[in-house]
C-alpha atoms as a PDB file:
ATOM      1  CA  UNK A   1     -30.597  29.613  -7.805  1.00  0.00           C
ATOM      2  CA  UNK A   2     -34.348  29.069  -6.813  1.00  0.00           C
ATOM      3  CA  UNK A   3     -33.490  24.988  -5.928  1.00  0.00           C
ATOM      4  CA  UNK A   4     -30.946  26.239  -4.107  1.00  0.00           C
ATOM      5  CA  UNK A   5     -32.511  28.369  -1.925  1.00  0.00           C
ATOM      6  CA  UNK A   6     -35.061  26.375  -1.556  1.00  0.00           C
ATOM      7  CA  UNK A   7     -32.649  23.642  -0.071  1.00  0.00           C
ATOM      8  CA  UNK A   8     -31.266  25.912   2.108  1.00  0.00           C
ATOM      9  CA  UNK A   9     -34.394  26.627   3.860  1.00  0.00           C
ATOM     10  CA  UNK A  10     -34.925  22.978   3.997  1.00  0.00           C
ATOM     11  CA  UNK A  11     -31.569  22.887   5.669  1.00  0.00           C
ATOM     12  CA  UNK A  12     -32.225  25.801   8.163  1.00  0.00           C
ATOM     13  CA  UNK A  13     -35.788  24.596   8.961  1.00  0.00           C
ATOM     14  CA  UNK A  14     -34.024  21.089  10.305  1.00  0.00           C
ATOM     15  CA  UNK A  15     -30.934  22.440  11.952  1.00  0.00           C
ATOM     16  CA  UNK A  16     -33.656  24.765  13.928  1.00  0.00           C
ATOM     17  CA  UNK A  17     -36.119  21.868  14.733  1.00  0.00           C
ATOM     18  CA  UNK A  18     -32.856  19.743  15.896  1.00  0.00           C
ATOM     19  CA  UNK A  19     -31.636  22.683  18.052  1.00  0.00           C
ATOM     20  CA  UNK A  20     -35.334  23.289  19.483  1.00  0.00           C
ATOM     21  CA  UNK A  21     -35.936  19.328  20.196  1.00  0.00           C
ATOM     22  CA  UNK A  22     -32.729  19.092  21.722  1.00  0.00           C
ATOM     23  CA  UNK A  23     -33.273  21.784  24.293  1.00  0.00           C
ATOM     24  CA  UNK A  24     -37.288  21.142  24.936  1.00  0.00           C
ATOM     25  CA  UNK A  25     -38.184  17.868  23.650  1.00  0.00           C
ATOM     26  CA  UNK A  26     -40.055  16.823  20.777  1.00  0.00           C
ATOM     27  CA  UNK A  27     -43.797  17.404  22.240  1.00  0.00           C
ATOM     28  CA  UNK A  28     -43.098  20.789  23.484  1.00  0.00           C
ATOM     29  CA  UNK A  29     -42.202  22.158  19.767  1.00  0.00           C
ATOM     30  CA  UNK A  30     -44.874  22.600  17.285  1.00  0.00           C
ATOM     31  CA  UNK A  31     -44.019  24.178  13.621  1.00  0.00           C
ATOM     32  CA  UNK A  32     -44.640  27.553  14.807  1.00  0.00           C
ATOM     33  CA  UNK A  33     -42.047  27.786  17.427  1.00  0.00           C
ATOM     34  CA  UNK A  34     -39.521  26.417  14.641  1.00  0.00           C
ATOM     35  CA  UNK A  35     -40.644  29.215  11.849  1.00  0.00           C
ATOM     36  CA  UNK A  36     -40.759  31.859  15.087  1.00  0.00           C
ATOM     37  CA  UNK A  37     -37.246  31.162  16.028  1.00  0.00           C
ATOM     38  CA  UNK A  38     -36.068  31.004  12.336  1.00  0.00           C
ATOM     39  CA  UNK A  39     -38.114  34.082  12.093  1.00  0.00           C
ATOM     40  CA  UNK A  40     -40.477  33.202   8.755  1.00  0.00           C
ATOM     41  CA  UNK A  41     -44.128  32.494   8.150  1.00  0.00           C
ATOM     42  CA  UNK A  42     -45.523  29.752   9.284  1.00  0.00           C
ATOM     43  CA  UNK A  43     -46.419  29.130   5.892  1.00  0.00           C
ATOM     44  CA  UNK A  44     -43.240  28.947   4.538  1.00  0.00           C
ATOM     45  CA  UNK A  45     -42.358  26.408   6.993  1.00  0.00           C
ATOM     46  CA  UNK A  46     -45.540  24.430   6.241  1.00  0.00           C
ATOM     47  CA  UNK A  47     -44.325  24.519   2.481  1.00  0.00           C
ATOM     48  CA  UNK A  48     -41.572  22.297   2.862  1.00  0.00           C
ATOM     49  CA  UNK A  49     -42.823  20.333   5.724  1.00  0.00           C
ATOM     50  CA  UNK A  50     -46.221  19.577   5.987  1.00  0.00           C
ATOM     51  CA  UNK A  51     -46.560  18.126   9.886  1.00  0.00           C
ATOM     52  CA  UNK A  52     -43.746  16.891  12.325  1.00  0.00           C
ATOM     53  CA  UNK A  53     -44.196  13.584  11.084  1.00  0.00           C
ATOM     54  CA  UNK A  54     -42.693  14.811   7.482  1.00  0.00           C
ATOM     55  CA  UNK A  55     -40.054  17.018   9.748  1.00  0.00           C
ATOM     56  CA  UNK A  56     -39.098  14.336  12.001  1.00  0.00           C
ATOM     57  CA  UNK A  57     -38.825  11.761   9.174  1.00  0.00           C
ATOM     58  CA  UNK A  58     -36.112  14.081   7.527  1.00  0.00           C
ATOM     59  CA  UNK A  59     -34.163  14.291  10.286  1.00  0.00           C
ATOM     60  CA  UNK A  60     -34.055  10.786  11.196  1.00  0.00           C
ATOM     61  CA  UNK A  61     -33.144  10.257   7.024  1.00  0.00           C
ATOM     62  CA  UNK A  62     -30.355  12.412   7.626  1.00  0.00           C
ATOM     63  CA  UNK A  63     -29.684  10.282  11.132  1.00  0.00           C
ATOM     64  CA  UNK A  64     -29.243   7.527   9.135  1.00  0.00           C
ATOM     65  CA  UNK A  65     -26.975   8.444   6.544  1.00  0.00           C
ATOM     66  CA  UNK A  66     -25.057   9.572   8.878  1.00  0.00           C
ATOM     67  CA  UNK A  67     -24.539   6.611  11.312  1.00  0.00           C
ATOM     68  CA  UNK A  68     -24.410   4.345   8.150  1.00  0.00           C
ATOM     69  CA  UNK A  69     -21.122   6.125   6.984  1.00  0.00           C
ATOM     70  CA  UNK A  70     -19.689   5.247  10.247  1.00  0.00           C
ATOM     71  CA  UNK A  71     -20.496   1.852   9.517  1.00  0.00           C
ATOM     72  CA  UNK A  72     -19.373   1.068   6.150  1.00  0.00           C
ATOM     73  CA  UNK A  73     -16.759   3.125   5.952  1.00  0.00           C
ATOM     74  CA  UNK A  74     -13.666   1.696   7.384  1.00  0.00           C
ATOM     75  CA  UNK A  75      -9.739   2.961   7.140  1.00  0.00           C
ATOM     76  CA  UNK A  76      -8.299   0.652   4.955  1.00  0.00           C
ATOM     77  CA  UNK A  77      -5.215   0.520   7.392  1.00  0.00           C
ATOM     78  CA  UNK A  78      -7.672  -0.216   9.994  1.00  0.00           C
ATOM     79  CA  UNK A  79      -8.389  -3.650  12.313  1.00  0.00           C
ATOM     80  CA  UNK A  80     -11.828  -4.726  12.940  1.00  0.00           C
ATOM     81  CA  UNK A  81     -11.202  -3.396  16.602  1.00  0.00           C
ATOM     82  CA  UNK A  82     -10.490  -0.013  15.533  1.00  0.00           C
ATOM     83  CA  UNK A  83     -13.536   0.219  13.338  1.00  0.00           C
ATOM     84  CA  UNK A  84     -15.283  -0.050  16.287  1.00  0.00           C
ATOM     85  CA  UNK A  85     -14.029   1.819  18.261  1.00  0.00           C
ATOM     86  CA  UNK A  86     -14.165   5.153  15.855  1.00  0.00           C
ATOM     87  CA  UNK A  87     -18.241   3.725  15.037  1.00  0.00           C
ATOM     88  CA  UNK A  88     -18.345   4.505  19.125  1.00  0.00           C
ATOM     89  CA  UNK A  89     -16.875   7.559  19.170  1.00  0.00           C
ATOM     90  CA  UNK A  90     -18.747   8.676  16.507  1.00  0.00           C
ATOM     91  CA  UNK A  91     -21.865   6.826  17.785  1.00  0.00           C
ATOM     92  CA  UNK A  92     -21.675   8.962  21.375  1.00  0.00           C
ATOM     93  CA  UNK A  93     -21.048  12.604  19.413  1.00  0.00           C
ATOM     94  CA  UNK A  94     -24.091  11.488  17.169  1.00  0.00           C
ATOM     95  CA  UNK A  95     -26.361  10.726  20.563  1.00  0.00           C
ATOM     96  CA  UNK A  96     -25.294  14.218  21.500  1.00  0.00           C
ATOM     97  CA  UNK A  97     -26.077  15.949  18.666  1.00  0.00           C
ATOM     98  CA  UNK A  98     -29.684  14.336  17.852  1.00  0.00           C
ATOM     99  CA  UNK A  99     -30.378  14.235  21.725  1.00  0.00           C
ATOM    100  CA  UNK A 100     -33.359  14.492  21.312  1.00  0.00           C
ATOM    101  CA  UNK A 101     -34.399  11.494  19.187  1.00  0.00           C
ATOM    102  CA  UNK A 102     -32.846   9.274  21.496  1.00  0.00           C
ATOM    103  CA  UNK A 103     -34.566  10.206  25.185  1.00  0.00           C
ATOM    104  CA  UNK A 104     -37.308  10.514  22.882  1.00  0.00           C
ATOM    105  CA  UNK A 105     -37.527   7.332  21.009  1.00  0.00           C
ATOM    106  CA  UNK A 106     -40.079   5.455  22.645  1.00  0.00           C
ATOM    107  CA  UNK A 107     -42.861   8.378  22.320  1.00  0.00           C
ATOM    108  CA  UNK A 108     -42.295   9.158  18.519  1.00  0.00           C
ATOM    109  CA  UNK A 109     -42.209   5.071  17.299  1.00  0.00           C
ATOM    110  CA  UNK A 110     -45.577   5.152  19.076  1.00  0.00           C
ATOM    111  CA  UNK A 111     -46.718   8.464  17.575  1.00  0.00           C
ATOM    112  CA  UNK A 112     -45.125   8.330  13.961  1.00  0.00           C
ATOM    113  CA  UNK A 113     -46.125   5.135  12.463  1.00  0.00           C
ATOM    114  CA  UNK A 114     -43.452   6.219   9.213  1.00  0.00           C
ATOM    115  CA  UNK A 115     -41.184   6.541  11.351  1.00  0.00           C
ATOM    116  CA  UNK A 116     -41.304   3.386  13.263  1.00  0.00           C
ATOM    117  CA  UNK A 117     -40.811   1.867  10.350  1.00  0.00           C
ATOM    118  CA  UNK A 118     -38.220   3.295   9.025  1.00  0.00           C
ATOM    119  CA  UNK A 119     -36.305   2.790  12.510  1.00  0.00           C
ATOM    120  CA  UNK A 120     -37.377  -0.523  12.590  1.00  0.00           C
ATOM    121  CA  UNK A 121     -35.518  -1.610   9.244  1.00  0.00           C
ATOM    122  CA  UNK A 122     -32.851   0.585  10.565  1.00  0.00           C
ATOM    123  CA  UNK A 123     -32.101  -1.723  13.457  1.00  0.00           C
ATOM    124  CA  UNK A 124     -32.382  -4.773  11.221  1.00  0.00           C
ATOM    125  CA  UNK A 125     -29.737  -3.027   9.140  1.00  0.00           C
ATOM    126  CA  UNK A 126     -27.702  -2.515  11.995  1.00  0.00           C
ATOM    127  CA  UNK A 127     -27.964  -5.980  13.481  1.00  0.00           C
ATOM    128  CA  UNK A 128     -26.644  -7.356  10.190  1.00  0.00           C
ATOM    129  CA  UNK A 129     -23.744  -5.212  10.296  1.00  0.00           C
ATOM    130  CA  UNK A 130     -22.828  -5.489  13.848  1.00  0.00           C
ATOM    131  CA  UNK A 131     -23.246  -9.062  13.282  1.00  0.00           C
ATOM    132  CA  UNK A 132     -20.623  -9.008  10.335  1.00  0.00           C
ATOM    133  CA  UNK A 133     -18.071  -6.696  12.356  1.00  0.00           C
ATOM    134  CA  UNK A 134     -18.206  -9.879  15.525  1.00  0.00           C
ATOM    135  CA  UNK A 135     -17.539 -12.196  12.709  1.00  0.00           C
ATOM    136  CA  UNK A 136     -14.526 -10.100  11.701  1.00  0.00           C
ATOM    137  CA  UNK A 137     -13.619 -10.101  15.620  1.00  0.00           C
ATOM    138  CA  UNK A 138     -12.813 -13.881  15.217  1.00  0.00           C
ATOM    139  CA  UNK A 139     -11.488 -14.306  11.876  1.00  0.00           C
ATOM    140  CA  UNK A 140      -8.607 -11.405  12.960  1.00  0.00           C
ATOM    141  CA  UNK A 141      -8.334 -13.382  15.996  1.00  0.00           C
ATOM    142  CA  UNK A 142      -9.126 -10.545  18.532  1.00  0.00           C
ATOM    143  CA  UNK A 143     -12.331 -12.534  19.919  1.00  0.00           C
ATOM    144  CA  UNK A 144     -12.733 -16.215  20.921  1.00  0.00           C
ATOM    145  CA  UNK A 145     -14.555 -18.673  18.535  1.00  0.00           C
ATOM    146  CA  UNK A 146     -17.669 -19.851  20.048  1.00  0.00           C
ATOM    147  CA  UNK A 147     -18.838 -23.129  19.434  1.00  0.00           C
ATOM    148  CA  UNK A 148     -22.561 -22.005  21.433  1.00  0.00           C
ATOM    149  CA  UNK A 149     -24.962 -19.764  19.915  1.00  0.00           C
ATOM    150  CA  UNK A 150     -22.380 -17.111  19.422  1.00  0.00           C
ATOM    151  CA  UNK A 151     -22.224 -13.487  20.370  1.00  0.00           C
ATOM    152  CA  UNK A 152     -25.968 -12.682  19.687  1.00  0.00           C
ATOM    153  CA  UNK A 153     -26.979 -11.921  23.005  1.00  0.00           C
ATOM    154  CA  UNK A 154     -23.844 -10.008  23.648  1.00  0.00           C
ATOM    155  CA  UNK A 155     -24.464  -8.342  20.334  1.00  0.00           C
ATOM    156  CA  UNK A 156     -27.923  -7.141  21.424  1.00  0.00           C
ATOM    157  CA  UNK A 157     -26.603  -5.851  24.893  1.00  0.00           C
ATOM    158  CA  UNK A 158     -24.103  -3.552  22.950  1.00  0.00           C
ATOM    159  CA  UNK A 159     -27.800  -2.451  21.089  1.00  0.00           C
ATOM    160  CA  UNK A 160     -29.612  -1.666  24.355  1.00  0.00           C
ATOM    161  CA  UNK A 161     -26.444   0.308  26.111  1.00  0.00           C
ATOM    162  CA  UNK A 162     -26.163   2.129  23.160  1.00  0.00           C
ATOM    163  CA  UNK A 163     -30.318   2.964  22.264  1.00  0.00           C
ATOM    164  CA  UNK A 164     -30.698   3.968  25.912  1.00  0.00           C
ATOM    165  CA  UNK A 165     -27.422   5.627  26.884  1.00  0.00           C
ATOM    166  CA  UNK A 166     -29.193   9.166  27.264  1.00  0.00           C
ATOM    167  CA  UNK A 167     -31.611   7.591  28.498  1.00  0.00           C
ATOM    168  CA  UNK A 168     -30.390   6.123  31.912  1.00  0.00           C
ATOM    169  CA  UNK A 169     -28.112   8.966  32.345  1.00  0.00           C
ATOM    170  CA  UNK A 170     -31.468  11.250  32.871  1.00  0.00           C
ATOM    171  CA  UNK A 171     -33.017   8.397  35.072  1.00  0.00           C
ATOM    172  CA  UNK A 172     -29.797   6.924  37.071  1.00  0.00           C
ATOM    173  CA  UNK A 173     -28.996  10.586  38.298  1.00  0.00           C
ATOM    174  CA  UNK A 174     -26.589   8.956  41.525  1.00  0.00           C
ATOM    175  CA  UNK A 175     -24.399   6.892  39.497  1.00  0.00           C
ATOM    176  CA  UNK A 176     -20.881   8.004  37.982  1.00  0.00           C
ATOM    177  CA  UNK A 177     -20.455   6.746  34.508  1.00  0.00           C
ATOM    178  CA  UNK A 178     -21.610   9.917  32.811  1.00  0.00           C
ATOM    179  CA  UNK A 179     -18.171  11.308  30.753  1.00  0.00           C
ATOM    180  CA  UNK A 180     -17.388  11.578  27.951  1.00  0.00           C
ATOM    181  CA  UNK A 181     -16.269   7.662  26.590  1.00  0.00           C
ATOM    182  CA  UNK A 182     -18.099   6.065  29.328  1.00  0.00           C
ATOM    183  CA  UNK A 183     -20.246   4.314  26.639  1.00  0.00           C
ATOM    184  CA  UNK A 184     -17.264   2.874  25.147  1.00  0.00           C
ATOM    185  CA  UNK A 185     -15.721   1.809  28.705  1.00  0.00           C
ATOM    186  CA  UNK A 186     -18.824  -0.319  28.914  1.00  0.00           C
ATOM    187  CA  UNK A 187     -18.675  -1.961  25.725  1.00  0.00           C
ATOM    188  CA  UNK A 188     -15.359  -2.492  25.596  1.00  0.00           C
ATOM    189  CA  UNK A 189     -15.664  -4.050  28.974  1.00  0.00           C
ATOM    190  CA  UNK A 190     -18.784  -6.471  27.539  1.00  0.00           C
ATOM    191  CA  UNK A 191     -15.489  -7.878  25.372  1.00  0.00           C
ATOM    192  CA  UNK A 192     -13.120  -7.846  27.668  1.00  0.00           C
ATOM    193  CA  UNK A 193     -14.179 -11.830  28.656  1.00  0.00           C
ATOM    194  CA  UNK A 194     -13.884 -12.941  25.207  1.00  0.00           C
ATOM    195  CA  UNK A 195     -10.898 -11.197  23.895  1.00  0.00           C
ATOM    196  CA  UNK A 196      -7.826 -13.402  22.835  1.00  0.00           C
ATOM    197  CA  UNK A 197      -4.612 -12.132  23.750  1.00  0.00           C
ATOM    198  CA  UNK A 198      -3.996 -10.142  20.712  1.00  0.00           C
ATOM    199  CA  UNK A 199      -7.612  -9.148  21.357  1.00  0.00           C
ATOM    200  CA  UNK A 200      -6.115  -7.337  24.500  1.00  0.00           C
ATOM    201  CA  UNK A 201      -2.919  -6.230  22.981  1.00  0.00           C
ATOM    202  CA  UNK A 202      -4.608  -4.576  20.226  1.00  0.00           C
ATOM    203  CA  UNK A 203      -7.301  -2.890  22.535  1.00  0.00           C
ATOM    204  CA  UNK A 204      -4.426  -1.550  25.064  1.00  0.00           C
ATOM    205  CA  UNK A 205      -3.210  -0.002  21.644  1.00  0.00           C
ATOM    206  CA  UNK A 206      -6.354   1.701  20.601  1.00  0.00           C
ATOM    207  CA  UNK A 207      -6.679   2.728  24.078  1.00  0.00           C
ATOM    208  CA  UNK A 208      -3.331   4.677  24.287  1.00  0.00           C
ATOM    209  CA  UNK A 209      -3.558   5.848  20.575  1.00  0.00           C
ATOM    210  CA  UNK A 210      -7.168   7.309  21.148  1.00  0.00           C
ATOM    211  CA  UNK A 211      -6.756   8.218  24.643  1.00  0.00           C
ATOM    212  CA  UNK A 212      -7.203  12.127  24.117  1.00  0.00           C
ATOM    213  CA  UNK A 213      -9.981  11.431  21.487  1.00  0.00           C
END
């Protein structure tokens, strides 16, 4: 009963920090304004999280478990080109929901040196995997075999739209793309060069199947 309590504080003392970052930014929020709003000690907050390094690092933990059963897990009636395009759905709700973290991710890699380094083997992880997923583009025949150096700089363009989505839409105030699925429009349209025809037939599927999604 006592672990369990215990986890639910844990619980409620992230959900709060998360909900406070998201609306103020991670420098404005110090421990006390997450134990104030949750309305507990400060102590008790201290208990289970000693700084905002230690609270930060939880969250991103639970970032990444998150994101990585978007990755791994795929439908087994499923096409490489659906995976992906559920892992961007599911990518732009997670950007949303850990706001935050992502207009923020330049300032806590400098600040958090755990951190960094946890996010750092994250993106190796993720380069891997998105690696893997281009390779299953070809061998389904939805993508065009390259016989140049591939699809790794096309690869790492996907990585910047998607690290700094937030991030332009706060800076690039005049320009349109800011709906919802506008993220996806672009990186569909980064494939749209290199798709084989049933490349494009099976997109124009996904497109009408997942239109209201």
């Amino acid at each position: 009963m006592q672990a369990a309590k215990k986890a639910s504080t844990k619980t409620k003392i992230l959900n709060t920090a998360i909900k406070l970052y998201n609306e103020h930014g991670v420098q404005k929020i110090t421990s006390r304004h997450i134990a104030s709003e949750m309305g507990i000690a400060y102590g008790n907050l201290d208990y289970h999280y000693k700084n905002k390094e230690a609270l930060l690092l939880a969250i991103y933990k639970e970032m990444r478990s998150e994101m990585s059963s978007s990755y791994l897990l795929r439908e087994e009636y499923s096409t490489a080109f659906e995976h992906l395009h559920r892992l961007l759905v599911h990518l732009e709700q997670f950007q949303y929901k850990y706001r935050f973290f992502n207009l923020d991710v330049l300032e806590i890699t400098r600040t958090y040196p755990k951190i960094s380094k946890l996010i750092t083997k994250t993106l190796e992880m993720r380069k891997q995997q998105v690696s893997d997923l281009f390779k299953e583009f070809v061998d389904e025949g939805y993508l065009v075999r390259r016989t140049d150096e591939g699809y790794g700089r096309l690869q790492h363009t996907i990585r910047i739209i998607v690290t700094f989505w937030l991030s332009q839409q706060d800076v690039l105030t005049t320009y349109k793309y800011k709906g919802d699925g506008e993220m996806s429009r672009h990186i569909w349209d980064l494939l749209a060069p290199y798709m084989t025809e049933r490349g494009r037939e099976e997109h124009k599927r996904l497109i009408i199947r997942f239109e209201n999604n």
